[in-house]
N, C-alpha and C. Protein backbone atom coordinates (compact mmCIF):
# COMPACT_ATOMS: atom_id res chain seq x y z
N UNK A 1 -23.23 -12.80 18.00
CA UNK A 1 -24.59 -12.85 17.49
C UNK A 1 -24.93 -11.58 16.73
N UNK A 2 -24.30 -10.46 17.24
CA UNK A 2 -24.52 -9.14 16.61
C UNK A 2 -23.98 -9.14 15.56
N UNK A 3 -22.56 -9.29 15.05
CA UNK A 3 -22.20 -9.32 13.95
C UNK A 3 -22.36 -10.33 12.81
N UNK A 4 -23.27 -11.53 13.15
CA UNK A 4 -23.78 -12.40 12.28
C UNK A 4 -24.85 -12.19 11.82
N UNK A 5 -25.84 -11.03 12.36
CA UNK A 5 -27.15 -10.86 12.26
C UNK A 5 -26.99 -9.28 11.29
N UNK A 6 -26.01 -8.44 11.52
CA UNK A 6 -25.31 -7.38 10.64
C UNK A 6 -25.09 -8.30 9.09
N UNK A 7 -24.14 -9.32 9.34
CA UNK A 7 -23.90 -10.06 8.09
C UNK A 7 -25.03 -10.45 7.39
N UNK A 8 -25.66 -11.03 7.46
CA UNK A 8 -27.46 -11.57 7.22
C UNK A 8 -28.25 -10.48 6.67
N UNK A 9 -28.31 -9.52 7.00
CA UNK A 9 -29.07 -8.26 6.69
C UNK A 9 -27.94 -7.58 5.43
N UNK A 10 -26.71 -7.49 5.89
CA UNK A 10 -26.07 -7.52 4.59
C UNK A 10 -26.36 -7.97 3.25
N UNK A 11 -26.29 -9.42 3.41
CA UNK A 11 -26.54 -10.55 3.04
C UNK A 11 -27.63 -10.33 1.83
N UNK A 12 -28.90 -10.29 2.62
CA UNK A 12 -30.30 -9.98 2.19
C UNK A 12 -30.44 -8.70 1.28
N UNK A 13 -30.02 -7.99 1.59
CA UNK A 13 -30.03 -6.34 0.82
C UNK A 13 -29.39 -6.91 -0.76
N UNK A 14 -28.31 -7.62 -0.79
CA UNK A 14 -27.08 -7.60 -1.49
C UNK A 14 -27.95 -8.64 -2.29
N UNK A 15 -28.73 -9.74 -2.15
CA UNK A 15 -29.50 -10.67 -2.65
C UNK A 15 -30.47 -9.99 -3.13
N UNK A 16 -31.06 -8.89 -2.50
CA UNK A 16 -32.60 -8.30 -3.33
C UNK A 16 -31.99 -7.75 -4.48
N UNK A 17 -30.74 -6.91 -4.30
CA UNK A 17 -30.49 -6.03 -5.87
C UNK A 17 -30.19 -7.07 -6.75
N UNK A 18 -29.27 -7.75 -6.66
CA UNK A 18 -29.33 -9.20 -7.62
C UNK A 18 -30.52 -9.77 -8.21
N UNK A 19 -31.56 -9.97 -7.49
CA UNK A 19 -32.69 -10.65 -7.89
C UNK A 19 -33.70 -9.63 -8.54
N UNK A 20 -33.34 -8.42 -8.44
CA UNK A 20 -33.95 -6.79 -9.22
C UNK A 20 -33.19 -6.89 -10.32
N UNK A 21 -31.97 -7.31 -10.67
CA UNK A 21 -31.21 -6.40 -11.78
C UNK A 21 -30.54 -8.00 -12.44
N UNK A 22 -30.76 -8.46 -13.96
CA UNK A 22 -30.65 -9.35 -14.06
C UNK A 22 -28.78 -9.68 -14.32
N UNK A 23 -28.07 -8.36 -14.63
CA UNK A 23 -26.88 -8.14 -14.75
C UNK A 23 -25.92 -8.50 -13.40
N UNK A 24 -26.15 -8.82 -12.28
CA UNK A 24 -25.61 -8.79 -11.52
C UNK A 24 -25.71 -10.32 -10.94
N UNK A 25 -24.47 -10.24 -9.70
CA UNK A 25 -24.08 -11.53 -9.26
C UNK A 25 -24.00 -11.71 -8.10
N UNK A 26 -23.93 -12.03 -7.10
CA UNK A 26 -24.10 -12.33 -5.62
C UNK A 26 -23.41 -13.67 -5.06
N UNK A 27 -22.03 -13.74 -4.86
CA UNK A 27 -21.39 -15.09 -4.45
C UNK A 27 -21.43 -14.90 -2.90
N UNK A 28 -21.54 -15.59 -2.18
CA UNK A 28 -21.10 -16.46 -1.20
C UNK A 28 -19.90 -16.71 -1.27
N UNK A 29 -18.55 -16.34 -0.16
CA UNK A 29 -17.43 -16.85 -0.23
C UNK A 29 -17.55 -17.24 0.85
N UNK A 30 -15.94 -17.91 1.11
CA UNK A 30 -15.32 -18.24 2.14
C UNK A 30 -13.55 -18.17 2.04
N UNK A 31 -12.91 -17.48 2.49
CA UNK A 31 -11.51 -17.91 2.52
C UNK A 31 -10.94 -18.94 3.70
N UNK A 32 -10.67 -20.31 2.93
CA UNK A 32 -10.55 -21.78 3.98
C UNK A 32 -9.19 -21.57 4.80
N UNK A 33 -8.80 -20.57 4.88
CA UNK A 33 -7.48 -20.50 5.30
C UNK A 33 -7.78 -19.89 7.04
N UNK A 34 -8.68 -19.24 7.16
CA UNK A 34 -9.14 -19.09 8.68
C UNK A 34 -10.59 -19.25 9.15
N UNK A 35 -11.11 -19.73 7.94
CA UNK A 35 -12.77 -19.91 7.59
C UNK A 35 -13.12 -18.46 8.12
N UNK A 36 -12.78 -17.67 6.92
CA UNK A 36 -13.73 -16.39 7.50
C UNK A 36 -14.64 -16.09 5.96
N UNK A 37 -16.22 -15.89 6.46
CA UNK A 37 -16.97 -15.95 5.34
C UNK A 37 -17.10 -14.44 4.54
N UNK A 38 -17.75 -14.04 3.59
CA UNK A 38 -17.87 -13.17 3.29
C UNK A 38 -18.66 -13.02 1.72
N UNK A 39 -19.39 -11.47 0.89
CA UNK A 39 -20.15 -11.77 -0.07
C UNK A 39 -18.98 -10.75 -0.79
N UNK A 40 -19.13 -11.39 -2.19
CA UNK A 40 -18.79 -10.76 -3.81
C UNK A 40 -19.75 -10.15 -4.01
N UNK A 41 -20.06 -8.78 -4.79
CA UNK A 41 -21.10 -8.44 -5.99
C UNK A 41 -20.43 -8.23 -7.01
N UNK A 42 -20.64 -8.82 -8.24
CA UNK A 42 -20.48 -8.37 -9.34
C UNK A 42 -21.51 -8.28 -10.37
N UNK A 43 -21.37 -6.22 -10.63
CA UNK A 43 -22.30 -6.38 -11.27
C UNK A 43 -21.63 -6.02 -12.97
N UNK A 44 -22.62 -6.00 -13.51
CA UNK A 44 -22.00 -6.13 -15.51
C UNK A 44 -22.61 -5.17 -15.46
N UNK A 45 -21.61 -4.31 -16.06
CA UNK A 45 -21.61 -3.53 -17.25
C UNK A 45 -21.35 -3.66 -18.38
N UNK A 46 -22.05 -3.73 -19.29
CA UNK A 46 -21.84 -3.75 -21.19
C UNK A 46 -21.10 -5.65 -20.81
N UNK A 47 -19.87 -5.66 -21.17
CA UNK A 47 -19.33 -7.31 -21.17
C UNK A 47 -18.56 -7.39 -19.90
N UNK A 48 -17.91 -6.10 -19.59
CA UNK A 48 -17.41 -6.49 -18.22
C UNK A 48 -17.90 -6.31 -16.67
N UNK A 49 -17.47 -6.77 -15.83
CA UNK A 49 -18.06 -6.53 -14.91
C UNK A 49 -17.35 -6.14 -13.67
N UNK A 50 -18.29 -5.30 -12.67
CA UNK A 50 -16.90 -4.44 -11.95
C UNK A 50 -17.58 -4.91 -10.13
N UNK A 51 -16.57 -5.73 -9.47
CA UNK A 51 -16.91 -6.12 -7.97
C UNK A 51 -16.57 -5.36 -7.42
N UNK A 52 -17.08 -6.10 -6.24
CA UNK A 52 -16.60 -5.52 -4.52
C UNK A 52 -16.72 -6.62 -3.75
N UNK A 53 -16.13 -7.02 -2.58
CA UNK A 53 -15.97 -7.69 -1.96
C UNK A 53 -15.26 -7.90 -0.47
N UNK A 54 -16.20 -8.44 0.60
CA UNK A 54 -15.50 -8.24 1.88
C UNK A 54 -15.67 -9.60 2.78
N UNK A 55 -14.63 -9.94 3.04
CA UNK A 55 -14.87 -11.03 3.90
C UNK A 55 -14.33 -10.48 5.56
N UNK A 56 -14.58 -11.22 6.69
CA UNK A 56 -14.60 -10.79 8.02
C UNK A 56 -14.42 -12.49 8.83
N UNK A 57 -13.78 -12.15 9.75
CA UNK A 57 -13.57 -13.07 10.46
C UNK A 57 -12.45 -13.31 11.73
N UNK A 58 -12.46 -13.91 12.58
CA UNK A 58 -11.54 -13.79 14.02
C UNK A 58 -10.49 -14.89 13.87
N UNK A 59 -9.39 -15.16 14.06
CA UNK A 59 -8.05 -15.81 14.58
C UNK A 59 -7.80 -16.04 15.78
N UNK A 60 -8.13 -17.51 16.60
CA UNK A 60 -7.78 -17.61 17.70
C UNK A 60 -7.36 -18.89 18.19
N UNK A 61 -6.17 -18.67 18.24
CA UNK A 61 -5.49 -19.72 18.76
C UNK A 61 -4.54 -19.40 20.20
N UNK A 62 -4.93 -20.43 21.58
CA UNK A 62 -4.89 -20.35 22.48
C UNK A 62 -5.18 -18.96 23.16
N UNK A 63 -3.74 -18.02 23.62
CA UNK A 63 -4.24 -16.43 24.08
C UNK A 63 -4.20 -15.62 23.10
N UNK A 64 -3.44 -16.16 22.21
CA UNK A 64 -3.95 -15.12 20.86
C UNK A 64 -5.43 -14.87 20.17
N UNK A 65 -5.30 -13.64 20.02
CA UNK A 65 -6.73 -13.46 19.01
C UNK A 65 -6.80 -12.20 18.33
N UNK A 66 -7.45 -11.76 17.23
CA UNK A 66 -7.31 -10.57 16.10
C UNK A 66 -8.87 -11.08 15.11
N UNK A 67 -9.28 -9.97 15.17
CA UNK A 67 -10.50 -9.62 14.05
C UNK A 67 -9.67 -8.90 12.81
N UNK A 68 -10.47 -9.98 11.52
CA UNK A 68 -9.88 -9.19 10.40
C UNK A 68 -10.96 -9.08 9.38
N UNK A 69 -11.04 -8.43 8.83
CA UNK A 69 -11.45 -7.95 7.66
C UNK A 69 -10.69 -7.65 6.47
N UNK A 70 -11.27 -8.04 5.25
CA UNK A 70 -10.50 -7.97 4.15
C UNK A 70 -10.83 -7.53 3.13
N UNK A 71 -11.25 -6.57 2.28
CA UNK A 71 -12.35 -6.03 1.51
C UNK A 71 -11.56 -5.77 -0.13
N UNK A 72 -11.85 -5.75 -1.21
CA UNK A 72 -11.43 -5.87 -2.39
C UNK A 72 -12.44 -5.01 -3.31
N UNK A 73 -11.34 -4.87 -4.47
CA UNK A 73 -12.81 -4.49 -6.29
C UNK A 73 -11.85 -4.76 -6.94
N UNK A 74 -12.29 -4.88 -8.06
CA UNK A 74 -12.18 -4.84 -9.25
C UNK A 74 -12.97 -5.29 -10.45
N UNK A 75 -12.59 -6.12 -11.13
CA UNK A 75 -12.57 -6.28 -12.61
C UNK A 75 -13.37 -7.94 -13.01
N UNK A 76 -14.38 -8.10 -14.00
CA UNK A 76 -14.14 -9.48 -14.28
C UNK A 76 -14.61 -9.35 -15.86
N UNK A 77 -13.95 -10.07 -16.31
CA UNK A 77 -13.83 -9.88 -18.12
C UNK A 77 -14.30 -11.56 -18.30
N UNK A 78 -15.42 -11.66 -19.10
CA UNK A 78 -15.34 -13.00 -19.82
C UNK A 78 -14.63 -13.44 -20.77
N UNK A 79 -14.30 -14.57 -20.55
CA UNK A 79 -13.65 -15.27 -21.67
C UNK A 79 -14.00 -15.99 -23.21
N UNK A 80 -14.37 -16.06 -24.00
CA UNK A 80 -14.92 -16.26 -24.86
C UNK A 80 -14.27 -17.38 -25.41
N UNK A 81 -14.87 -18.19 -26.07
CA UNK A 81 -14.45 -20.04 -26.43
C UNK A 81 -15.25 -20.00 -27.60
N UNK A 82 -14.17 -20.29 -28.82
CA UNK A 82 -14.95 -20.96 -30.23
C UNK A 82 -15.38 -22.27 -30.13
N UNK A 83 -14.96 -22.93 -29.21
CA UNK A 83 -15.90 -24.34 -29.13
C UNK A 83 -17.20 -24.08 -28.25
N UNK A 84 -18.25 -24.69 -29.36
CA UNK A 84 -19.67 -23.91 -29.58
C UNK A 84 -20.41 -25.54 -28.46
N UNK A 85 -19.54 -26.21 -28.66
CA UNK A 85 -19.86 -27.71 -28.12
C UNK A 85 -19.66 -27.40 -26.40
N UNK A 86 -18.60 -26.64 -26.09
CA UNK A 86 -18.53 -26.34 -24.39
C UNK A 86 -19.43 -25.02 -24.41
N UNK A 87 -20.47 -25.39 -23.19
CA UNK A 87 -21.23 -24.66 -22.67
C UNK A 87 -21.27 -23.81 -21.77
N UNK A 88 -19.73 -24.42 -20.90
CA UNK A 88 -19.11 -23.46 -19.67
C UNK A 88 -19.00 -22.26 -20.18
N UNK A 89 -19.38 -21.35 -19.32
CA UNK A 89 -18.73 -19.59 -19.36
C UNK A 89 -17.84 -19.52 -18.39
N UNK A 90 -16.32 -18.98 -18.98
CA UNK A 90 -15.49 -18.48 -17.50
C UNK A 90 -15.70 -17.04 -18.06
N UNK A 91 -14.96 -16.74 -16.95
CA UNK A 91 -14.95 -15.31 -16.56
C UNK A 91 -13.18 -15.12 -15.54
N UNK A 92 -12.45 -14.10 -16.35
CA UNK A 92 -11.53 -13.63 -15.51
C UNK A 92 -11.47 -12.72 -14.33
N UNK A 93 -11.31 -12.85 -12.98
CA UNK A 93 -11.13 -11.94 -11.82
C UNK A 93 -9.79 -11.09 -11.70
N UNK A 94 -9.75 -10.30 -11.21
CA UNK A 94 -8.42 -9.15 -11.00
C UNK A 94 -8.68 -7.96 -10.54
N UNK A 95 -8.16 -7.30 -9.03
CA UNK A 95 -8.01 -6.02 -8.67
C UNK A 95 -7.26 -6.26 -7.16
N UNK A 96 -7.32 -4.73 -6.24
CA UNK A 96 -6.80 -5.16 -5.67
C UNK A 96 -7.44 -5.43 -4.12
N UNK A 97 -6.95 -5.68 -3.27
CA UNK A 97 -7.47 -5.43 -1.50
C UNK A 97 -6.99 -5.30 -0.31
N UNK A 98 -7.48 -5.14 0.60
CA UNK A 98 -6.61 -4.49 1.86
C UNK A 98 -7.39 -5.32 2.70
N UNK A 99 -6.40 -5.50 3.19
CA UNK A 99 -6.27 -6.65 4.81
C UNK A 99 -6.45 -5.58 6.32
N UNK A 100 -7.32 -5.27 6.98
CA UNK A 100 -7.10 -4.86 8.02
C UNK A 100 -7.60 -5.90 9.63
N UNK A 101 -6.50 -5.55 10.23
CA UNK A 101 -6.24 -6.34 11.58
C UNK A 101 -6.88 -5.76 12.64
N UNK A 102 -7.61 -5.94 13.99
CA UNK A 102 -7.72 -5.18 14.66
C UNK A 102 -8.19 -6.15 15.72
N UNK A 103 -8.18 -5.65 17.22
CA UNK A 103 -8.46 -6.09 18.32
C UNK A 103 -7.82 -7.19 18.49
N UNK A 104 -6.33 -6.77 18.60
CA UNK A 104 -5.44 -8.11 18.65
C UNK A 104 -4.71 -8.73 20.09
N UNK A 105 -4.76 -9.14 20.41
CA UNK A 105 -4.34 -9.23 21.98
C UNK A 105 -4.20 -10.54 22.28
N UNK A 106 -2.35 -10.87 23.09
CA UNK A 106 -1.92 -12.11 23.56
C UNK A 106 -0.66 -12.07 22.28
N UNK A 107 -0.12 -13.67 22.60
CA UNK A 107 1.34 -13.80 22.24
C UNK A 107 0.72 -14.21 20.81
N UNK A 108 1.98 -13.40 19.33
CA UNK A 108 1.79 -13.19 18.29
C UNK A 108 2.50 -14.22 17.69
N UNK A 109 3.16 -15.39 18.34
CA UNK A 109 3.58 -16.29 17.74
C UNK A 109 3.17 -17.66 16.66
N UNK A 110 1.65 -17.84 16.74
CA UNK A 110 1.02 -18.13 15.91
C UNK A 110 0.85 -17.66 14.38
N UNK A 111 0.75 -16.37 14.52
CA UNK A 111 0.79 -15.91 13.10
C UNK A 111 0.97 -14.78 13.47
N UNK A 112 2.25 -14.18 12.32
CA UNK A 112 2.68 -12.93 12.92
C UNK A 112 2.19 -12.24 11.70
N UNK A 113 1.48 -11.30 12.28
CA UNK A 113 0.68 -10.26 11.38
C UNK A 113 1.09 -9.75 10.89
N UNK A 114 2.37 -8.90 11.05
CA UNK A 114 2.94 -8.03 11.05
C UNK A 114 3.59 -8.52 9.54
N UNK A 115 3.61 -9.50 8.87
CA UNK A 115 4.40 -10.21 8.15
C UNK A 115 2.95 -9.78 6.78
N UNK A 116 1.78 -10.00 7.17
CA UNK A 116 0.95 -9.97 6.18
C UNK A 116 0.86 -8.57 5.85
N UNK A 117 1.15 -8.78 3.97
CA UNK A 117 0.73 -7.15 3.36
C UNK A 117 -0.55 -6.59 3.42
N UNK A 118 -0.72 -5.18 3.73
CA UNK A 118 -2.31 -5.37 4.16
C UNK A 118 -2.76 -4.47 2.99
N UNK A 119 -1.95 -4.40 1.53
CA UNK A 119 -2.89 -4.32 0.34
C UNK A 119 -1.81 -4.70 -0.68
N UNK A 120 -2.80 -5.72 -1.11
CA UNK A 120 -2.47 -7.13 -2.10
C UNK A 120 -3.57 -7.05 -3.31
N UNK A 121 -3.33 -7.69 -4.17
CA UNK A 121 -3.69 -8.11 -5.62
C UNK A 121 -4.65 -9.75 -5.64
N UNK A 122 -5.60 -9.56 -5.55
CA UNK A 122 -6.31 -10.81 -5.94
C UNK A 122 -6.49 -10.99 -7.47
N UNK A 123 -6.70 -12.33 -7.79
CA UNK A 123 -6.70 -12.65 -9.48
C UNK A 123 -7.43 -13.99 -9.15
N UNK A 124 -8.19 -13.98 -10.01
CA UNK A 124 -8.88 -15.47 -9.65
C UNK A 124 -9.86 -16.26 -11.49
N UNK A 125 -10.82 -16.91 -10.95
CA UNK A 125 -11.37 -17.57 -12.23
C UNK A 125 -13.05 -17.89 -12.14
N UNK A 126 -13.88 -17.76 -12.77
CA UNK A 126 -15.11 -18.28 -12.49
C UNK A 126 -15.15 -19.38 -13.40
N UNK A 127 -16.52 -20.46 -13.25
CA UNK A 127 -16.88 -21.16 -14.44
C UNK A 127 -18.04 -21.10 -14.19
N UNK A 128 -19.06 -20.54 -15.27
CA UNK A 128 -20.83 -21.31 -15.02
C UNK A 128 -21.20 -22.24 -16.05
N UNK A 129 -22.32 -22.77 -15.41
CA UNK A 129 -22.69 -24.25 -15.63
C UNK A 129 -24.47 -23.50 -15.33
N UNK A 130 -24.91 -23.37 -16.67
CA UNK A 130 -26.45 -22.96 -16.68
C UNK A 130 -26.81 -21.71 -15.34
N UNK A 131 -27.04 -21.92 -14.61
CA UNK A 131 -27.74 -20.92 -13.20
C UNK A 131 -26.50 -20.94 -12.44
N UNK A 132 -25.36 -21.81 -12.27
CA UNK A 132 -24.45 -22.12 -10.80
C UNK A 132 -23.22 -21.64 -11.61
N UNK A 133 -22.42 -20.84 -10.28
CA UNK A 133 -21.30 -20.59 -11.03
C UNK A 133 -20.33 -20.51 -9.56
N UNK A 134 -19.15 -21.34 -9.53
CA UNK A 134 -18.28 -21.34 -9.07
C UNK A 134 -17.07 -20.32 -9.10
N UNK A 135 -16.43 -19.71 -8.21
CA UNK A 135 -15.62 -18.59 -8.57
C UNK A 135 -14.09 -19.27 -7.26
N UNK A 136 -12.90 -18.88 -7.82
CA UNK A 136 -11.75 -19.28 -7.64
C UNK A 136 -10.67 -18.29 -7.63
N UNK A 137 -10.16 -17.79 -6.33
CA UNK A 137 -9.46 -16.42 -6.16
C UNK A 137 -8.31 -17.02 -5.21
N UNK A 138 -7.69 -15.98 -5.54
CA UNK A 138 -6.07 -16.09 -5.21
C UNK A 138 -5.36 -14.74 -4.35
N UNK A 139 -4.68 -14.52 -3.48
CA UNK A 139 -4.39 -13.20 -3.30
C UNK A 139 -3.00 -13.60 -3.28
N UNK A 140 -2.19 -13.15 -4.30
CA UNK A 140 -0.89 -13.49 -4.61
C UNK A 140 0.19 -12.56 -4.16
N UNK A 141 0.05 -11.83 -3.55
CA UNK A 141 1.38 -11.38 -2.42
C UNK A 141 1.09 -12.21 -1.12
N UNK A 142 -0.30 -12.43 -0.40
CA UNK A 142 -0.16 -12.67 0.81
C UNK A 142 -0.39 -14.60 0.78
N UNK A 143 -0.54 -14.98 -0.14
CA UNK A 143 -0.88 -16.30 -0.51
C UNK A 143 -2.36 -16.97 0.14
N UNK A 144 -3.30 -16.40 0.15
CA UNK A 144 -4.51 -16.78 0.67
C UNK A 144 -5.78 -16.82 -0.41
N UNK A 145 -6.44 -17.96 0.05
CA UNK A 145 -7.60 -18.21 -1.49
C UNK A 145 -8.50 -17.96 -0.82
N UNK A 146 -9.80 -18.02 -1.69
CA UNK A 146 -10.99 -18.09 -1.47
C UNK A 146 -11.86 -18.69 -2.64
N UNK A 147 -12.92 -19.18 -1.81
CA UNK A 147 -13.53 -19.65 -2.90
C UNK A 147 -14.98 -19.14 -2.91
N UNK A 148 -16.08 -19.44 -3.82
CA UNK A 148 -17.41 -17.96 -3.89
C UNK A 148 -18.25 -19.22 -5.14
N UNK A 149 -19.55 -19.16 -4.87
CA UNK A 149 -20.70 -20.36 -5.27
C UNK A 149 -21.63 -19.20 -5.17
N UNK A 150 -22.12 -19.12 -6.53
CA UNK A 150 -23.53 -18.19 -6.77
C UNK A 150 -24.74 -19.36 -7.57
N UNK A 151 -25.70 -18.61 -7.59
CA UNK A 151 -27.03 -19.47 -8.04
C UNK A 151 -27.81 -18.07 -8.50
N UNK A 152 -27.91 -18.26 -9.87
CA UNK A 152 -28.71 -16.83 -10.29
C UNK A 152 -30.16 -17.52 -10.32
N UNK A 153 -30.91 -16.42 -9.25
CA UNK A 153 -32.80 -17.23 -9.14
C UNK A 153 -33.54 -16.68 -10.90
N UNK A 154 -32.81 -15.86 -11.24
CA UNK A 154 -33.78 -15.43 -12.42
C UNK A 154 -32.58 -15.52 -14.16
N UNK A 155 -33.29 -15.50 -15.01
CA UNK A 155 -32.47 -15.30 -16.36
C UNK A 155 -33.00 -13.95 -16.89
């Protein structure tokens, strides 16, 4: 309850500067691979734009169990399209992040940690569609996605 109510207040802070600064972005993720949730900011500068990002979440299967956290930055560059007829904006993702494990205790045969790199390269994709923009990430040494749904309240 404590650390969901930490997240929330996170959450909220990270939503007010967004809704202050019209340059900036605020996704909602999730990586479906252990359902652990977590927020993007990206904010723009000039055309590009420079994140951060942390997702958090527990692993537990039978006596096993481990809290992880996974935190990232980098880069997102738009893409630009001479067809004046598509309205989509993508946007390219890329930098890197670190995986940390902790409070792990019981048999490691489920998933052996020890196996995951704990700083990897994410690369991913956005598309917006007027206010909604879907975002699509990859962490390509450790093979784990995520996915991130923003809604900008202002233009």
């Amino acid at each position: 309850m404590k650390k969901q109510l930490i997240f929330l207040i996170i959450l909220s802070l990270l939503m007010t500067v967004c809704v202050s600064t019209v340059k900036a972005q605020v996704f909602v993720t999730l990586e479906p691979s252990f359902l652990k949730p977590g927020i993007l900011y990206n904010q723009k500068i000039g055309k590009i734009g420079l994140y951060s990002r942390v997702n958090y979440g527990n692993i537990k299967q039978g006596e096993f169990y481990t809290d992880n956290v996974k935190v990232g930055m980098g880069m997102s560059i738009p893409i630009s399209s001479k067809d004046k007829l598509n309205k989509n904006k993508l946007a390219l993702y890329f930098g890197p992040n670190y995986n940390h494990f902790f409070n792990t205790s019981g048999d490691n045969s489920y998933i052996n940690i020890d196996k995951v790199h704990p700083i990897s390269i994410d690369i991913g994709i956005s598309v917006t569609k007027g206010r909604f923009t879907i975002l699509m990430m990859s962490d390509l040494i450790n093979w784990k996605s995520l996915v991130g749904f923003s809604y900008r309240l202002r233009k």
